[in-house]
Each structure stands twice: as structure tokens, then as C-alpha cells.
Protein backbone atom coordinates (compact mmCIF):
# COMPACT_ATOMS: atom_id res chain seq x y z
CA UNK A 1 26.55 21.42 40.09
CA UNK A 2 24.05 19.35 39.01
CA UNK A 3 24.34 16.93 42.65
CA UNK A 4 24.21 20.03 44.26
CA UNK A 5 21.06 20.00 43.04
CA UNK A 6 20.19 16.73 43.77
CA UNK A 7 21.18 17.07 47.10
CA UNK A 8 18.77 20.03 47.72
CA UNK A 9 15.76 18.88 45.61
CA UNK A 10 15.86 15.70 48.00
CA UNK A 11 16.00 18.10 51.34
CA UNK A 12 13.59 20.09 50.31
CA UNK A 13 10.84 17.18 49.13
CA UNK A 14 11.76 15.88 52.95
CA UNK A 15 11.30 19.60 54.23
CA UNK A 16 7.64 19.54 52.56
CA UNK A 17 6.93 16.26 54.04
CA UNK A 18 7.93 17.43 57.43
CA UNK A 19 6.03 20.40 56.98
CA UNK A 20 2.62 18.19 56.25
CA UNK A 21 3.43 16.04 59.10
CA UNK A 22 4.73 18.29 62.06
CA UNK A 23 1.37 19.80 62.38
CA UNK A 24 -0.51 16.61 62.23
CA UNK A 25 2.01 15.27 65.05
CA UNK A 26 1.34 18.91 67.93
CA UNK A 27 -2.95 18.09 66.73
CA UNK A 28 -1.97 14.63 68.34
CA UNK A 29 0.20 15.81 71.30
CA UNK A 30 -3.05 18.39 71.86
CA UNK A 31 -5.45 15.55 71.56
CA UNK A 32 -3.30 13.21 74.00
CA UNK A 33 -3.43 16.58 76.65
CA UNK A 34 -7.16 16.78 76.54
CA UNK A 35 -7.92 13.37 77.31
CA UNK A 36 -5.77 13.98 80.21
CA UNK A 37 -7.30 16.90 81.62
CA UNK A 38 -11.00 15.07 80.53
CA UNK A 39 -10.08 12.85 83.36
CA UNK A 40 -8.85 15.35 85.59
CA UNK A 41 -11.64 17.01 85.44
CA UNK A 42 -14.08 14.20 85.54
CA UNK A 43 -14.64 14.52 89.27
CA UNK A 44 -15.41 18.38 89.05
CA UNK A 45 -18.11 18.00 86.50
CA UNK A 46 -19.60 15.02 88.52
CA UNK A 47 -19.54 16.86 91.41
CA UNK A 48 -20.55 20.19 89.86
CA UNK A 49 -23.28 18.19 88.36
CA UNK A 50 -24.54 16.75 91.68
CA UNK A 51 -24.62 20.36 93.09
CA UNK A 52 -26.78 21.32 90.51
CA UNK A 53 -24.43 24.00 88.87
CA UNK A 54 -25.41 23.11 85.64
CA UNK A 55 -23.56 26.64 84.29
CA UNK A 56 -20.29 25.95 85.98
CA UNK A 57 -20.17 22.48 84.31
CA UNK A 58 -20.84 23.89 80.80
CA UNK A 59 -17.84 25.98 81.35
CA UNK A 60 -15.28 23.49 82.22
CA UNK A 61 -17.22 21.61 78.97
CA UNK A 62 -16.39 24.55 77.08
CA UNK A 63 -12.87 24.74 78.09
CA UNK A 64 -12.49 21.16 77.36
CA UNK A 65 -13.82 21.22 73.83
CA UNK A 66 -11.94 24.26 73.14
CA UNK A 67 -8.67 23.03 74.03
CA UNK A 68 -8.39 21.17 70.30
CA UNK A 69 -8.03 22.54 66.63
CA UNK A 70 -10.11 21.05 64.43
CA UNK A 71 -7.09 19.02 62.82
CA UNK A 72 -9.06 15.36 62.58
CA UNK A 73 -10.98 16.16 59.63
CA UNK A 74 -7.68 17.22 57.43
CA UNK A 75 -5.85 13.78 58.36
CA UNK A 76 -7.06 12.27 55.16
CA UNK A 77 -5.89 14.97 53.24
CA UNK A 78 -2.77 15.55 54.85
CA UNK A 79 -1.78 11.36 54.01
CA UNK A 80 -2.74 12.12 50.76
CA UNK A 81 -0.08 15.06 50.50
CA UNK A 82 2.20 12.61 51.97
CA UNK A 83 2.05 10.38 50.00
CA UNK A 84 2.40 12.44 46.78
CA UNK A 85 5.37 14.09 48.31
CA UNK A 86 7.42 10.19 48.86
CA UNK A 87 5.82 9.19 45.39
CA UNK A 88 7.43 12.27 43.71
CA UNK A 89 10.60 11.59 45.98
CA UNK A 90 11.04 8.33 44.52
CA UNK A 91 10.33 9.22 41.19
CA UNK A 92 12.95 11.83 40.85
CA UNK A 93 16.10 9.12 42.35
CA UNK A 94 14.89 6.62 39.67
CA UNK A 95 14.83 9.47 37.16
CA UNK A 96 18.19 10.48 38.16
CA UNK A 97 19.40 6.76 37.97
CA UNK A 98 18.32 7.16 34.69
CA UNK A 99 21.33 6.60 32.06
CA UNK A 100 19.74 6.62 28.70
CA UNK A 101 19.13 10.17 27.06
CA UNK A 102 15.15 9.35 27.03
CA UNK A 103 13.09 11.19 29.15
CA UNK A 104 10.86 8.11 31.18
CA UNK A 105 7.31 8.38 32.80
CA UNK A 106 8.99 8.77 36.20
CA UNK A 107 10.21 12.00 34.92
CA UNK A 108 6.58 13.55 34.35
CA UNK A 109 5.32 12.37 36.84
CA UNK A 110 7.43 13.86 39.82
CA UNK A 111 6.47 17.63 39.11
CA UNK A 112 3.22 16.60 38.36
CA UNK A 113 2.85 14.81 41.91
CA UNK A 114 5.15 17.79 43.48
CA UNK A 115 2.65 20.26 41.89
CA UNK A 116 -0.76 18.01 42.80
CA UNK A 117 0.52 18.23 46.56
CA UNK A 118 1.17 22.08 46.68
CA UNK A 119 -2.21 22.64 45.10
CA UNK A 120 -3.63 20.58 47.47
CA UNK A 121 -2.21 22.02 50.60
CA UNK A 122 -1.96 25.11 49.72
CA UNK A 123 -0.03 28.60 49.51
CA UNK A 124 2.78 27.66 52.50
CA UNK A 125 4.03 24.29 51.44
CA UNK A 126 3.86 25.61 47.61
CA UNK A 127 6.53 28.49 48.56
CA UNK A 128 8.45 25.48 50.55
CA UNK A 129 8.37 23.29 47.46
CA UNK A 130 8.50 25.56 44.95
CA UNK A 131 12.62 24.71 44.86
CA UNK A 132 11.54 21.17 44.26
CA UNK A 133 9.05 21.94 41.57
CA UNK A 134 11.68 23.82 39.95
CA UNK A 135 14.56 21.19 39.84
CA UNK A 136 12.38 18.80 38.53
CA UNK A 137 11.20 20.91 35.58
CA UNK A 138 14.90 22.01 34.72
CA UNK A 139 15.73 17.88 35.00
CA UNK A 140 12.78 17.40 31.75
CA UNK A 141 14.08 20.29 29.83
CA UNK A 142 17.65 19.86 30.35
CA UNK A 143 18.01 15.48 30.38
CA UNK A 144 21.49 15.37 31.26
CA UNK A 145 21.34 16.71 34.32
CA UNK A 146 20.04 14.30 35.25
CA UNK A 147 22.45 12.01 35.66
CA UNK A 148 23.77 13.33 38.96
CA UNK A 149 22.93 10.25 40.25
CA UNK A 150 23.65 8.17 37.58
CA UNK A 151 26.90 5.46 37.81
């Protein structure tokens, strides 16, 4: 029972992670698209511009600033969660590697890191690691579960 566990507090730490990073990789794809149309349309707005159709141009300007979410600014952030999220990954295999009785540091900190990254994301990848968050807690009150992984 308790690698059971194991097994799906490690899917669903990678789960999170893809969750943070899917999103991150379709604002990319979307970014890659609107260069390509910029230069598609390039000759449009240079010729719109030369025929003095100054409203016609701020259209297809429009159309080409409004093709992107705003998903730039929340890189940082989303590394950040990230990187908690393969912190608190590693943490919990060396805490269930553990053999001794003794709960260790890496023990604390993997639902504190697990919690740090749903706060900072917010309300969808807390319900997604909530599982995680769980199984971690239940590994510090209950130590010998731990040793799932243990030899």
C-alpha cells in the first residue's frame, strides 16, 4: 500500500509540473505564429501605409497584437513553481530512501515546497496537487511509511 502511494505521489508532483509548463509551452507556440503572420503581413501594412489608409493599418496592428495572451510576464513565476515542484520531488525519493526511524529536513521540506507552489499558482494546480500535499503529510505523521522506497 504504501508504494502505491509512492507511485501516485510521484505522478501527480509530475502532473503539477506539466500543468505549470503546458501552458507556458501553447504561449510559445502562439508567440512563434505571430511572428509568422508579422511577416506575412509586413507587405500589407507597408503598402496600406503608402496608400495612406492609416485606419486599415491600425486594424491589421490590432489583430496582430491581439493574437497573444499576456503569458511573458508570468514566465518568472511559472520557473519558480517549477522549480519548487522538482525540489519537493526530490525531497520526497530521498525521504523515502530514508531507513532510520528519524524524521530528516527533506521530510519538512517537501510539503512545505508542495504547499509554497500551490499558493503561488493558485486554486487549479492546488486541487491537482492537493494528492501530493496529502501523501507527504501522512509520510511525517506516520514515518514508516515511508520506507516504500527504502532497500
Amino acid at each position: 500500500m504504501a508504494m502505491l502511494g509512492f507511485v501516485v505521489l510521484i505522478i501527480d508532483l509530475a502532473a503539477g509540473i506539466g500543468f505549470v509548463l503546458v501552458p507556458l509551452l501553447i504561449v510559445g507556440f502562439l508567440s512563434l505564429l505571430r511572428d509568422v503572420f508579422g511577416v506575412l503581413l509586413l507587405p500589407f501594412s507597408f503598402l496600406l501605409g503608402l496608400a495612406g489608409w492609416s485606419a486599415d493599418q491600425k486594424t491589421l496592428h490590432a489583430m496582430q497584437a491581439g493574437f497573444l495572451p499576456d503569458g511573458g510576464a508570468h514566465a518568472l513565476r511559472a520557473g519558480c513553481v517549477v522549480l519548487a515542484l522538482v525540489v519537493s520531488l526530490v525531497c520526497s525519493v530521498l525521504a523515502s530512501r530514508r531507513m532510520g526511524r528519524a524524521v530528516g529536513f527533506e521530510s519538512w521540506l517537501a510539503p512545505c515546497l508542495t504547499a509554497l507552489a500551490a499558493w503561488q499558482e493558485g486554486g487549479s494546480l492546488a486541487l491537482v496537487l492537493l494528492p501530493a500535499f496529502l501523501l507527504q503529510c501522512i509520510a511525517l505523521r506516520y514515518p514508516g511509511l515511508r520506507r516504500a522506497g527504502a532497500r
